[in-house]
N, C-alpha and C. Protein backbone atom coordinates (compact mmCIF):
# COMPACT_ATOMS: atom_id res chain seq x y z
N UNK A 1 6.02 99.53 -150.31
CA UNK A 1 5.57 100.75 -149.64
C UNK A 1 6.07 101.99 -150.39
N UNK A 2 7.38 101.92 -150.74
CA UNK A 2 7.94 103.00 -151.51
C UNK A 2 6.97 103.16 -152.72
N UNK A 3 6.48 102.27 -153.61
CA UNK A 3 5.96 102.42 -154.60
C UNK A 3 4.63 103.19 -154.13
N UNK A 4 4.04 102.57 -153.58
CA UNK A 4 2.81 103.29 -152.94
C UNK A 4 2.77 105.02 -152.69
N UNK A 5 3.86 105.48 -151.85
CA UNK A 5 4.32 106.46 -151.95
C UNK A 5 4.55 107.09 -153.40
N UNK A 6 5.25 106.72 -154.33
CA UNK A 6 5.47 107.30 -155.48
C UNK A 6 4.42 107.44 -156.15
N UNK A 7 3.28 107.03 -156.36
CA UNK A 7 2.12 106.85 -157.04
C UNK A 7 1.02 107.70 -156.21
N UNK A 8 1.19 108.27 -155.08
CA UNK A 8 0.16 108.82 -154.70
C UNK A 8 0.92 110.24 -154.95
N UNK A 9 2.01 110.18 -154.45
CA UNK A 9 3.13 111.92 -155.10
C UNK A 9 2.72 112.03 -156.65
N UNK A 10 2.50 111.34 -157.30
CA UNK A 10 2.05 111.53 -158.44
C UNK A 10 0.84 111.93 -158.94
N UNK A 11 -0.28 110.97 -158.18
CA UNK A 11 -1.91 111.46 -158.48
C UNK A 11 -1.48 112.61 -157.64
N UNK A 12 -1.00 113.34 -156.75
CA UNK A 12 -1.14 114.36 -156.07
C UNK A 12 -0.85 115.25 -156.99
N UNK A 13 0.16 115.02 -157.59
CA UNK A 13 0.76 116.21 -158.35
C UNK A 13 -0.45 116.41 -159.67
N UNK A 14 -0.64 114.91 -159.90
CA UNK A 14 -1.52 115.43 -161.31
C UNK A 14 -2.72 115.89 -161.38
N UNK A 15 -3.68 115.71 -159.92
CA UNK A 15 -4.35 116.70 -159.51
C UNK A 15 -4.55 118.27 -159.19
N UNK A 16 -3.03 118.24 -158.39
CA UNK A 16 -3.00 119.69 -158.29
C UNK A 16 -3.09 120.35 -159.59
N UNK A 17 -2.33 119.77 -160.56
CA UNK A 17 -2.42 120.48 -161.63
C UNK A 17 -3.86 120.38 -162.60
N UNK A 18 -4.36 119.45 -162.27
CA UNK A 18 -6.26 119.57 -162.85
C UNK A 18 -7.13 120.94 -162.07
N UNK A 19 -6.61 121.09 -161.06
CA UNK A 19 -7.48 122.01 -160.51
C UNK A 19 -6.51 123.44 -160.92
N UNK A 20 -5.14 123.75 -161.21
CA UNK A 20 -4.40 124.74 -161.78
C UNK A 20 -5.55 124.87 -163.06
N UNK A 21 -5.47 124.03 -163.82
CA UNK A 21 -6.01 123.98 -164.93
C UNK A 21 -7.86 124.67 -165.28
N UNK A 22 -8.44 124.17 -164.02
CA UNK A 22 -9.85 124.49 -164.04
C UNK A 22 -9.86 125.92 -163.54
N UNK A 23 -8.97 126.26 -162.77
CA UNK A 23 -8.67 127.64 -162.17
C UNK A 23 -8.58 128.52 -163.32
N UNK A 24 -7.54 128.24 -164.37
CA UNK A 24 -6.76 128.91 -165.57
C UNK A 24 -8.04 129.08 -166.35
N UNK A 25 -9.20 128.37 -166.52
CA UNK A 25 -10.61 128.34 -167.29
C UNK A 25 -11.24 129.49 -166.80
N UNK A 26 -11.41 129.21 -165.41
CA UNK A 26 -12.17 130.32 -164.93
C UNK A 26 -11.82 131.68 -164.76
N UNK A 27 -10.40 131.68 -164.83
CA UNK A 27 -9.67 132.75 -164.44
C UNK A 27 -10.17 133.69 -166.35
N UNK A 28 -9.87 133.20 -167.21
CA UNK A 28 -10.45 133.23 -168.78
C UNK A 28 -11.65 133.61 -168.64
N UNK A 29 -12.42 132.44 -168.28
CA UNK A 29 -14.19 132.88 -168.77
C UNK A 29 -14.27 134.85 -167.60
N UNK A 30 -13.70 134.79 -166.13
CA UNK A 30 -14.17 135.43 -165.32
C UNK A 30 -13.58 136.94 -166.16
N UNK A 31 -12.36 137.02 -167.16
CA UNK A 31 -12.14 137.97 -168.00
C UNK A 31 -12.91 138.76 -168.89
N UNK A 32 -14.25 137.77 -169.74
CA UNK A 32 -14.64 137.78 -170.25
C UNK A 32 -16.47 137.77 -170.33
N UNK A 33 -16.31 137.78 -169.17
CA UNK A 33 -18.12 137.09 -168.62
C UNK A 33 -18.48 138.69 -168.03
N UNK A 34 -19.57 138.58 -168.27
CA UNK A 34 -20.84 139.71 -167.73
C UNK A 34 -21.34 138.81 -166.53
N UNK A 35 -21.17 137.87 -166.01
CA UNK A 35 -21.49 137.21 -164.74
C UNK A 35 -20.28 137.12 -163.51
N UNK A 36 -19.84 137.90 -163.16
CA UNK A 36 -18.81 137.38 -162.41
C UNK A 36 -18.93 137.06 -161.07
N UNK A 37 -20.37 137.29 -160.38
CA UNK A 37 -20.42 136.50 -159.03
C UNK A 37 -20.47 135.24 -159.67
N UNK A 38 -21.16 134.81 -160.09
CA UNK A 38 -21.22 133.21 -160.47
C UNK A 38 -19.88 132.41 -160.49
N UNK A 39 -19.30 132.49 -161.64
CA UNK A 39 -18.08 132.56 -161.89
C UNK A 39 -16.57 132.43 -160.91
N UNK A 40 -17.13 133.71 -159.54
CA UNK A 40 -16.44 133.79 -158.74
C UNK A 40 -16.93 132.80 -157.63
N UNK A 41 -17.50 132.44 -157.51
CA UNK A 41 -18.28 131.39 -156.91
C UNK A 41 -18.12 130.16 -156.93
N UNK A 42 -17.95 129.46 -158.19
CA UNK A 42 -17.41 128.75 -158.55
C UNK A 42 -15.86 128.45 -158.50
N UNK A 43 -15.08 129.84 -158.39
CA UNK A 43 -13.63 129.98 -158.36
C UNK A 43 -13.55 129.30 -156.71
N UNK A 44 -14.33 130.26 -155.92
CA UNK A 44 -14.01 129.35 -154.23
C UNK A 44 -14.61 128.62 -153.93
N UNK A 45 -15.37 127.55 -154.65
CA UNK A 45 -15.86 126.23 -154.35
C UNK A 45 -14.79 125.31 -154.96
N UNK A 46 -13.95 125.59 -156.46
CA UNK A 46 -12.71 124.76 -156.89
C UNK A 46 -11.88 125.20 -155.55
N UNK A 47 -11.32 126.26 -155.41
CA UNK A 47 -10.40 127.13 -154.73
C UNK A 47 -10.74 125.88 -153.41
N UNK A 48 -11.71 125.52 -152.42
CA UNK A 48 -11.75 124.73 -151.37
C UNK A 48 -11.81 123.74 -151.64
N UNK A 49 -12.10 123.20 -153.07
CA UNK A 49 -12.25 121.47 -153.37
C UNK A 49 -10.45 121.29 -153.55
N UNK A 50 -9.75 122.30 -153.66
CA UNK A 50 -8.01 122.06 -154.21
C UNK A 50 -7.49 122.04 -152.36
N UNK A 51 -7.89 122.74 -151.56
CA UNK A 51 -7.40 122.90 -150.60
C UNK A 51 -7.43 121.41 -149.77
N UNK A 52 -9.01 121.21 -149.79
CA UNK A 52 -9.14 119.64 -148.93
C UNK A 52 -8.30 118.83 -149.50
N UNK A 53 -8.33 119.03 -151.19
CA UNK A 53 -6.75 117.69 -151.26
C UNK A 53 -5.93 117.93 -151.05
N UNK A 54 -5.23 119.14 -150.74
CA UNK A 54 -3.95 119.17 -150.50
C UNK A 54 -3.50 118.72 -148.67
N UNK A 55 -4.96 119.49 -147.98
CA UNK A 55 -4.57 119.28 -146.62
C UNK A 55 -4.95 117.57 -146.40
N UNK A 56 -6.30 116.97 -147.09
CA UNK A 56 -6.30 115.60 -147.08
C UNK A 56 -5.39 114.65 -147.01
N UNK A 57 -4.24 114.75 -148.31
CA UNK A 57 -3.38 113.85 -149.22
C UNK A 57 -1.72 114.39 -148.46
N UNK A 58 -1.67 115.47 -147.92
CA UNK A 58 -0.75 115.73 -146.71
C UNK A 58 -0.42 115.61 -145.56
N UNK A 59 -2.28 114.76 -145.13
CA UNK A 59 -1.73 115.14 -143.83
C UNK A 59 -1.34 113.47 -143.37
N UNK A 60 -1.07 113.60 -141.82
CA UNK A 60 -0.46 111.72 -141.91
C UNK A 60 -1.76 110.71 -141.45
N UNK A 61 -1.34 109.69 -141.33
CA UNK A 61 -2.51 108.65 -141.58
C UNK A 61 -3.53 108.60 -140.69
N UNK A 62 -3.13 109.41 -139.32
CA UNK A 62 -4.12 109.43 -138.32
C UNK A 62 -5.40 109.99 -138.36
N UNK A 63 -6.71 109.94 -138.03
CA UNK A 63 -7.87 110.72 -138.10
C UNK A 63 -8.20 111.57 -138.17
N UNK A 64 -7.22 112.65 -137.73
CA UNK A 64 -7.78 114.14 -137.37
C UNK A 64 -6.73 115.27 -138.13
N UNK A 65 -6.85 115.88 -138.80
CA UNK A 65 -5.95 117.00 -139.35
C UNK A 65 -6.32 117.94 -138.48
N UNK A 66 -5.33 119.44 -139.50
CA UNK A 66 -5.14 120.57 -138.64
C UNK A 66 -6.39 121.36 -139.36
N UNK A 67 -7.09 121.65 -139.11
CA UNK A 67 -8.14 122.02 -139.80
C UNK A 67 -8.34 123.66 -139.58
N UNK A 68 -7.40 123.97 -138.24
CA UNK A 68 -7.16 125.42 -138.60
C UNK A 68 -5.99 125.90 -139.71
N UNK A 69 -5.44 125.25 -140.23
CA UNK A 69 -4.45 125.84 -141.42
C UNK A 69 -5.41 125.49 -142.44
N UNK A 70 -6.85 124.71 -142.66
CA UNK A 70 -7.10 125.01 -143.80
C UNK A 70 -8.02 125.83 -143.92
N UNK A 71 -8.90 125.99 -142.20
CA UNK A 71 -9.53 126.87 -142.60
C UNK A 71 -9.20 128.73 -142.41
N UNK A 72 -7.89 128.55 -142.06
CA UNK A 72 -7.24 129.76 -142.30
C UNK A 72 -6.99 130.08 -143.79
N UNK A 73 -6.41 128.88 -144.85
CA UNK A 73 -6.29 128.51 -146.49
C UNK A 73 -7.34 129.38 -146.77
N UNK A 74 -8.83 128.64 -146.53
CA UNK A 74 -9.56 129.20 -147.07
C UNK A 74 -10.28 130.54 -146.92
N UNK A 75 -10.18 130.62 -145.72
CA UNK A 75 -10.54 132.16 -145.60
C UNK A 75 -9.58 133.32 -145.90
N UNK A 76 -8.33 133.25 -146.22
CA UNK A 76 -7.51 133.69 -146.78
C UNK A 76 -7.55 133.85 -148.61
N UNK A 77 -8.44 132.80 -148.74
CA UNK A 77 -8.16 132.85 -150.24
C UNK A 77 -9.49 133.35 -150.92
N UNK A 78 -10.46 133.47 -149.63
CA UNK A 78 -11.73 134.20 -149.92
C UNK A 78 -11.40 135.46 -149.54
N UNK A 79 -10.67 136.42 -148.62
CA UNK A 79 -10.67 137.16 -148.65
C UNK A 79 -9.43 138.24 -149.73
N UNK A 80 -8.46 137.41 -150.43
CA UNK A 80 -7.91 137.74 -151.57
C UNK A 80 -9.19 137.85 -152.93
N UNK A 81 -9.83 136.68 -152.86
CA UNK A 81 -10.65 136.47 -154.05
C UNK A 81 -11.62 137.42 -153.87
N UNK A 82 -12.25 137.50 -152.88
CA UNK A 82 -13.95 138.32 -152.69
C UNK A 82 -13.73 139.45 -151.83
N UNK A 83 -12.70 138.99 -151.07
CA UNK A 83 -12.82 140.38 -149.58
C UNK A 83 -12.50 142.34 -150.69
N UNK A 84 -11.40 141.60 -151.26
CA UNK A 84 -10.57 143.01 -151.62
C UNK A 84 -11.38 143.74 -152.43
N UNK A 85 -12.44 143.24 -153.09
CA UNK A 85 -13.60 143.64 -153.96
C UNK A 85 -14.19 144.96 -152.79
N UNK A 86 -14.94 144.41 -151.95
CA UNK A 86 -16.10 144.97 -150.59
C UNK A 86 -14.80 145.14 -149.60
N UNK A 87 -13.58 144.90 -149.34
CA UNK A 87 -12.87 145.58 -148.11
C UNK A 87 -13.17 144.54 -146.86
N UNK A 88 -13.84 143.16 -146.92
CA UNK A 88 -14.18 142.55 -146.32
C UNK A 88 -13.16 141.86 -145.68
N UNK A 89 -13.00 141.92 -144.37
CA UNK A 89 -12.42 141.34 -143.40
C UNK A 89 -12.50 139.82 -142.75
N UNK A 90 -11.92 138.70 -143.09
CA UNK A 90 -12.88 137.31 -142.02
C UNK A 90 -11.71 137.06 -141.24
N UNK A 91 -12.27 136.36 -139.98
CA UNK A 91 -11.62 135.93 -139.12
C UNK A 91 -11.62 134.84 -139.15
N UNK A 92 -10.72 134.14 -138.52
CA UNK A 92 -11.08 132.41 -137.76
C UNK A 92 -10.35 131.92 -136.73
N UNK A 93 -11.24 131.14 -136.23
CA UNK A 93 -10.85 130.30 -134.74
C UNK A 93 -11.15 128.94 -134.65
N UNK A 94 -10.25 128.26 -134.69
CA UNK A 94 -10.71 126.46 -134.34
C UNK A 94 -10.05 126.01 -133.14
N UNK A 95 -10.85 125.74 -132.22
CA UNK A 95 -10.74 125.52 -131.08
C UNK A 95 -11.31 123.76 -130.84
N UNK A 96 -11.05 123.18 -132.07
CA UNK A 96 -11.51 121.69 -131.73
C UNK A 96 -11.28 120.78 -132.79
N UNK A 97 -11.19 119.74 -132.59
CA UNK A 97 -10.78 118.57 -133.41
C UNK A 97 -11.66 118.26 -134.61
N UNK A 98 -11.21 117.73 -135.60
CA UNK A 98 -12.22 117.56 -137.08
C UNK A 98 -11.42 116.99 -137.39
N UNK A 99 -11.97 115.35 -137.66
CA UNK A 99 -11.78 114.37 -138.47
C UNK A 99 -11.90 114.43 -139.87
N UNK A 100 -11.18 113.65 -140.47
CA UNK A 100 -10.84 114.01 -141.98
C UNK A 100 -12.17 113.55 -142.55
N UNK A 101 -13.06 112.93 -142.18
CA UNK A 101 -14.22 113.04 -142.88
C UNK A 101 -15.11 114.07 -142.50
N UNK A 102 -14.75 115.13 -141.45
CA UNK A 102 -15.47 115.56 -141.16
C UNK A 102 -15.26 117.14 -141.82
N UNK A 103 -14.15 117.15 -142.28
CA UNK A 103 -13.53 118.04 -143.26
C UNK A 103 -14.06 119.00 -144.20
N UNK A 104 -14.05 117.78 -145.22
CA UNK A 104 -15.14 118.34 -146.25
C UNK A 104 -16.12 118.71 -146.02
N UNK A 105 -17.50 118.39 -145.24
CA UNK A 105 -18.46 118.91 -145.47
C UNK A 105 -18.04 120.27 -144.37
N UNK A 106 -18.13 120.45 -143.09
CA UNK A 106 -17.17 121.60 -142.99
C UNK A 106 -17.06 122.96 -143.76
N UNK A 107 -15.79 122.73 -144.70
CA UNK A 107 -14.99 123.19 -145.50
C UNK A 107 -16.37 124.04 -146.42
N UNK A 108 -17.29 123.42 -147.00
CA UNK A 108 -18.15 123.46 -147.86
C UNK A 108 -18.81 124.13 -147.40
N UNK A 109 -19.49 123.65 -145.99
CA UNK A 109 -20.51 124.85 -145.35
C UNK A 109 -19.76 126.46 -145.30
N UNK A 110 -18.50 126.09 -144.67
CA UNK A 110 -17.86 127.46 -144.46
C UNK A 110 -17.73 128.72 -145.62
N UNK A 111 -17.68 127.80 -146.97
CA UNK A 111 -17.21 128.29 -148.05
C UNK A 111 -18.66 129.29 -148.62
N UNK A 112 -19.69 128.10 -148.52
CA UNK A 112 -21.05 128.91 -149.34
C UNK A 112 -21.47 130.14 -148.07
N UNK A 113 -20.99 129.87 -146.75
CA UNK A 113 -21.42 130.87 -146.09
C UNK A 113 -20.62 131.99 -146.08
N UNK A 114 -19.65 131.99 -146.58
CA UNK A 114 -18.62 133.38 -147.14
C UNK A 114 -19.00 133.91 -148.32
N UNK A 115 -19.72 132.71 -149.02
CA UNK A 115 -19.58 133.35 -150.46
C UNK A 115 -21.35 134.03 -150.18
N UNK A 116 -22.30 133.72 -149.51
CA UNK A 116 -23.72 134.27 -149.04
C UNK A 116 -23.08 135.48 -148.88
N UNK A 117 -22.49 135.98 -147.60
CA UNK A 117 -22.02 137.01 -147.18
C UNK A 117 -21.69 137.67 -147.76
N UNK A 118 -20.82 137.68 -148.68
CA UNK A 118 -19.85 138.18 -149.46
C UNK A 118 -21.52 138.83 -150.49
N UNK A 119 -21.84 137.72 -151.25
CA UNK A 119 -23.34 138.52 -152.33
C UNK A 119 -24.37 139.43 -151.66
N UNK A 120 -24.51 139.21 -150.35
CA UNK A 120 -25.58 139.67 -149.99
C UNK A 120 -25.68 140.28 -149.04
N UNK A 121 -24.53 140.20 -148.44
CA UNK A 121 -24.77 141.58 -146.60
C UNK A 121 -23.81 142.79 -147.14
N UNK A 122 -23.35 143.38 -147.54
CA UNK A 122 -22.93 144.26 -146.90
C UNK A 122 -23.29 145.46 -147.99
N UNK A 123 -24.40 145.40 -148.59
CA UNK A 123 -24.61 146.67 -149.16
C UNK A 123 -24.79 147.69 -148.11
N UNK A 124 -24.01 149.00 -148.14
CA UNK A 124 -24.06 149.92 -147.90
C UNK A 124 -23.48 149.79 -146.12
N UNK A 125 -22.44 148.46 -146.04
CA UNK A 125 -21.92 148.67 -144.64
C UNK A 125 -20.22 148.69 -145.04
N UNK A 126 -19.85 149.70 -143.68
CA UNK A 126 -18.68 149.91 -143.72
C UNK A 126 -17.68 148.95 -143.00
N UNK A 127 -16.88 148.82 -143.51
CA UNK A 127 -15.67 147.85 -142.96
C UNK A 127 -16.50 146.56 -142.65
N UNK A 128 -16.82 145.81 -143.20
CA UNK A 128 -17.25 144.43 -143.57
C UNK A 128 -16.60 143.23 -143.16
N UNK A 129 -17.12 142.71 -142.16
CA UNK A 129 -16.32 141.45 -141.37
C UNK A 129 -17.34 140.32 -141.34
N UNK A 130 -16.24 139.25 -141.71
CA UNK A 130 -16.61 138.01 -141.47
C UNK A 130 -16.41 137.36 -140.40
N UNK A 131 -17.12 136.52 -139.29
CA UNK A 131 -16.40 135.52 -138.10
C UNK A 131 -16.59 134.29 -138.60
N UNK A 132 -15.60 133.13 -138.14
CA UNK A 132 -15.63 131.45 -138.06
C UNK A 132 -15.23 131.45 -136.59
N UNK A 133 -15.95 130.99 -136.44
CA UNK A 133 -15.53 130.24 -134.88
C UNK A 133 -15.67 128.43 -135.06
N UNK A 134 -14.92 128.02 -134.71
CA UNK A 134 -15.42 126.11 -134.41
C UNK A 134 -14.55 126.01 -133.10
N UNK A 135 -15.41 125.51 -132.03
CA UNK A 135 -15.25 125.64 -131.09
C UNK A 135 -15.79 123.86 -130.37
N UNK A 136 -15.23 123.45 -129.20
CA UNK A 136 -15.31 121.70 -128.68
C UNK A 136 -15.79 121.98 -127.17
N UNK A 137 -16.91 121.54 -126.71
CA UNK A 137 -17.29 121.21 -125.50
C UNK A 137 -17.58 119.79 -124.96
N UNK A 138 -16.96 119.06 -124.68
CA UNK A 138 -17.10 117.42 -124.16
C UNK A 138 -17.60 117.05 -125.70
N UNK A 139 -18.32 116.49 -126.15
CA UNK A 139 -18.27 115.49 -127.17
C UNK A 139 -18.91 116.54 -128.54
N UNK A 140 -19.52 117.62 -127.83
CA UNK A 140 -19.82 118.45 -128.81
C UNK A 140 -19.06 119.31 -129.37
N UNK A 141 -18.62 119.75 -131.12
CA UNK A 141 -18.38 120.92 -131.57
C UNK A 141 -19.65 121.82 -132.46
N UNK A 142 -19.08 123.20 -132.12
CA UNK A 142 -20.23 123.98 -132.33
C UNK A 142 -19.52 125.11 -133.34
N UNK A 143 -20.07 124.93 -135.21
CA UNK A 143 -19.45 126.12 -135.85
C UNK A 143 -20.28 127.55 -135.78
N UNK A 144 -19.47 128.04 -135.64
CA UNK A 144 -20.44 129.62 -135.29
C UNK A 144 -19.82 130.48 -136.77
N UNK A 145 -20.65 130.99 -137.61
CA UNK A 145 -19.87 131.68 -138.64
C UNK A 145 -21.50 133.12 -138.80
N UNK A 146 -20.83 134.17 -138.73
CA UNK A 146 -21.63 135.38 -138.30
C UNK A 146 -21.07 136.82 -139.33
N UNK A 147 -21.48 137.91 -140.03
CA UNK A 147 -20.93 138.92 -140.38
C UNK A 147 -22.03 139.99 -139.75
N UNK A 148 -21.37 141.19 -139.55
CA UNK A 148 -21.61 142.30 -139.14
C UNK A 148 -22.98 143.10 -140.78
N UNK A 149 -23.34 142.22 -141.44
CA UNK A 149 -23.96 142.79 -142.53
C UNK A 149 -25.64 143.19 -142.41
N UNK A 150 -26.04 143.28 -143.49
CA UNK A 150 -27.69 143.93 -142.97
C UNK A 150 -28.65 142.57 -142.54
N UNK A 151 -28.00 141.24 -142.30
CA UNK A 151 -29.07 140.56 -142.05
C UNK A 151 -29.98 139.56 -143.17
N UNK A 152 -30.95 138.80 -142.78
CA UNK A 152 -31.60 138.38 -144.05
C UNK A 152 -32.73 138.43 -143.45
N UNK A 153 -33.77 138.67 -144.34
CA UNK A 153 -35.27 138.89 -144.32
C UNK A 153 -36.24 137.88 -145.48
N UNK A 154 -37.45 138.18 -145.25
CA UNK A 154 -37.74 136.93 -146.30
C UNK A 154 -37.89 137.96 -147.37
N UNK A 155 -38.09 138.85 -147.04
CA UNK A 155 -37.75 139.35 -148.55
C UNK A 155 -36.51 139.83 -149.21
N UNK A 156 -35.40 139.38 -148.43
CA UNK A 156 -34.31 139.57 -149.47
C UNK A 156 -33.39 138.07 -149.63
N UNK A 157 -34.43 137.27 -149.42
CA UNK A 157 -33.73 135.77 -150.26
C UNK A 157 -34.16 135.63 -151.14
N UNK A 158 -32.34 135.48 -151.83
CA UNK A 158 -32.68 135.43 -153.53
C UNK A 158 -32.65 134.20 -153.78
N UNK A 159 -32.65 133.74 -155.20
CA UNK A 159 -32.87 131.90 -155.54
C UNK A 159 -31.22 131.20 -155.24
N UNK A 160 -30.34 132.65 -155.18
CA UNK A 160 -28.86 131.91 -154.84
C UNK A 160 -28.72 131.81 -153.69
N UNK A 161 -29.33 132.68 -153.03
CA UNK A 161 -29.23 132.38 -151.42
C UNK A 161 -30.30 130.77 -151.13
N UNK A 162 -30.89 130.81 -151.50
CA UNK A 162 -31.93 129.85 -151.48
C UNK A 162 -30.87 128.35 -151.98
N UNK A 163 -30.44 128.35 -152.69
CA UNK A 163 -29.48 127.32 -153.49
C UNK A 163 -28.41 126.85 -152.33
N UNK A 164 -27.61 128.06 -152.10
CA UNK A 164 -26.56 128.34 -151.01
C UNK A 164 -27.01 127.67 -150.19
N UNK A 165 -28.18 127.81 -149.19
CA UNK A 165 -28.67 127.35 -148.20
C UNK A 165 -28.86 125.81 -147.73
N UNK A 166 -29.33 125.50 -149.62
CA UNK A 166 -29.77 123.72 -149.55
C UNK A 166 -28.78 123.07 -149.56
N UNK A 167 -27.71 123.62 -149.95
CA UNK A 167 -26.43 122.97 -149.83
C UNK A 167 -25.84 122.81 -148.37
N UNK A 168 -25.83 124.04 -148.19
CA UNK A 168 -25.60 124.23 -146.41
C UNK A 168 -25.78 122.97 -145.48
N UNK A 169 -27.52 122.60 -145.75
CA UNK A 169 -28.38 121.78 -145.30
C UNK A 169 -27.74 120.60 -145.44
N UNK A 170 -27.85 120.03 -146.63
CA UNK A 170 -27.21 119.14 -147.19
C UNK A 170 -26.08 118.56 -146.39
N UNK A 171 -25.06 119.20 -146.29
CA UNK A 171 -23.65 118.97 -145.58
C UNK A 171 -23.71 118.62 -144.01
N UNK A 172 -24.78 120.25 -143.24
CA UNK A 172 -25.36 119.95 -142.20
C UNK A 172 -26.03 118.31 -141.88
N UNK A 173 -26.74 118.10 -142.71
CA UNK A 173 -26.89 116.32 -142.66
C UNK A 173 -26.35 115.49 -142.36
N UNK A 174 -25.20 115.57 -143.55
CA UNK A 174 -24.25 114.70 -143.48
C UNK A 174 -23.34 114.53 -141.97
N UNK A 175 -23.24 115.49 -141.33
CA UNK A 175 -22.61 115.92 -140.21
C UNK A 175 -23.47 115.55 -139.00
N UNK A 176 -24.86 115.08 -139.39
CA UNK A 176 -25.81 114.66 -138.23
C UNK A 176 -25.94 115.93 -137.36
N UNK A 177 -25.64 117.50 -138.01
CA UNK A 177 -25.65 118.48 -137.41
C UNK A 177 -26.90 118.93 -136.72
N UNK A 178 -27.40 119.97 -136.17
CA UNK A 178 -28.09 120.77 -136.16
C UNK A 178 -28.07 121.79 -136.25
N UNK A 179 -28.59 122.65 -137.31
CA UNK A 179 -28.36 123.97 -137.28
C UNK A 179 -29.56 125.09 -137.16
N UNK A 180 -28.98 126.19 -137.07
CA UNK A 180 -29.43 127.60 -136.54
C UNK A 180 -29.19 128.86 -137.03
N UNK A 181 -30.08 129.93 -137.58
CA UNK A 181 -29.75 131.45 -138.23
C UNK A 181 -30.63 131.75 -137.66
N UNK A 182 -30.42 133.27 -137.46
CA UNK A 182 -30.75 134.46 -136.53
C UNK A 182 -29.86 135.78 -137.01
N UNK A 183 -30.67 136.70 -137.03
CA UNK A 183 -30.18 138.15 -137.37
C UNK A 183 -30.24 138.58 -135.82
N UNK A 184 -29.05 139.54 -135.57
CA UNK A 184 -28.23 140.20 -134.64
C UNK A 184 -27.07 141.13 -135.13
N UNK A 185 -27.71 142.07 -135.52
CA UNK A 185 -26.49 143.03 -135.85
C UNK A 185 -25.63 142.42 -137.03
N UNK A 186 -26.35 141.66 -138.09
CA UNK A 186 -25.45 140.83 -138.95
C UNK A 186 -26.57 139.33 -139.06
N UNK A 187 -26.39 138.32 -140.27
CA UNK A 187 -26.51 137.48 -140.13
C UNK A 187 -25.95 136.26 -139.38
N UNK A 188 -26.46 135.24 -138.93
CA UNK A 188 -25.33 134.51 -137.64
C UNK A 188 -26.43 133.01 -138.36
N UNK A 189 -24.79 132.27 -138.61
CA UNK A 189 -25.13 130.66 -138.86
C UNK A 189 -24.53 130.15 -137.61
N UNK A 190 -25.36 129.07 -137.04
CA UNK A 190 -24.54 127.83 -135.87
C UNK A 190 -25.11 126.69 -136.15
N UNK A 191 -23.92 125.66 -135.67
CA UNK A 191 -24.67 124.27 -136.17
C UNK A 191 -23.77 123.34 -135.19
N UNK A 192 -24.56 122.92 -134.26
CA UNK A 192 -23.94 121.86 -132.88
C UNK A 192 -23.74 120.57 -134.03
N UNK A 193 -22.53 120.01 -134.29
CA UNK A 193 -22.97 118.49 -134.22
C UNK A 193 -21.74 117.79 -133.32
């Protein structure tokens, strides 16, 4: 058992440091690049693929982690990475249980829907806020993630929002979710699964 232990402290460690490493790339190219949403984009999709292993490979053997410390991690590290750019504000609330497989995809939806927000609402709005809500009613949880920005129209989806979205979907799947957008004073994602 001890050995077991020592060998996973190890892939842990030598991971963390693969994703130090892919960080240190991007952190380079993002110096140097005439693209830096992209770029930055890529920074908080590594930035949440480093987080799930750390909260994954930390937490103890039982089913369910704390999934508000990571998704506090990550919205913390989006709003260092992207907020301080736009002044953008996010919140979060987890008010319900998430199984470690249920994690990742999660994590992923949450991430491309910060990073949507972040490209595309808040031209020309002041003080710029993000919400997460995940919230548990009897067997159902319901993520609610919403910003105060101009909304989306069909004419202002771009091919990254479009990209963003299929991914969204994607995860939504996997989750046997259902989901939901609606403009209200801001764009607003929900997805019962």
């Amino acid at each position: 058992y001890k050995e077991i232990q020592q060998l996973q402290s190890e892939v842990t460690h030598r991971t963390t440091n693969f994703f130090g490493s892919i960080k240190g790339m991007l952190s380079a190219a993002l110096a140097i690049s005439s693209d830096k949403e992209t770029i930055s984009s890529l920074d908080s999709r590594i930035n949440t693929i480093n987080r799930l292993y750390k909260t994954l490979y930390s937490s103890p053997a039982n089913k369910h982690l704390a999934f508000s410390d990571l998704l506090a991690s990550i919205c913390n590290d989006f709003e260092y990475s992207f907020g301080q750019e736009k002044g953008i504000h996010v919140s979060a609330t987890v008010n319900a249980s998430v199984s470690k497989e249920e994690a990742v995809p999660l994590a992923f939806i949450i991430t491309e829907l910060l990073t949507n927000s972040y490209k595309y609402a808040f031209d020309g709005i002041k003080n710029p806020e993000i919400h997460v809500e995940l919230n548990e009613k009897g067997e159902t949880r319901t993520l609610h993630v919403w910003d105060n920005g101009n909304g989306v129209t069909e004419n202002s989806v771009k091919k990254e929002y479009t990209q963003g979205m299929s991914i969204i979907k994607s995860y939504c799947r996997t989750l046997e979710g259902k989901m939901s957008t609606w403009n209200d004073n801001g764009f607003h994602f929900q997805m019962e699964f």
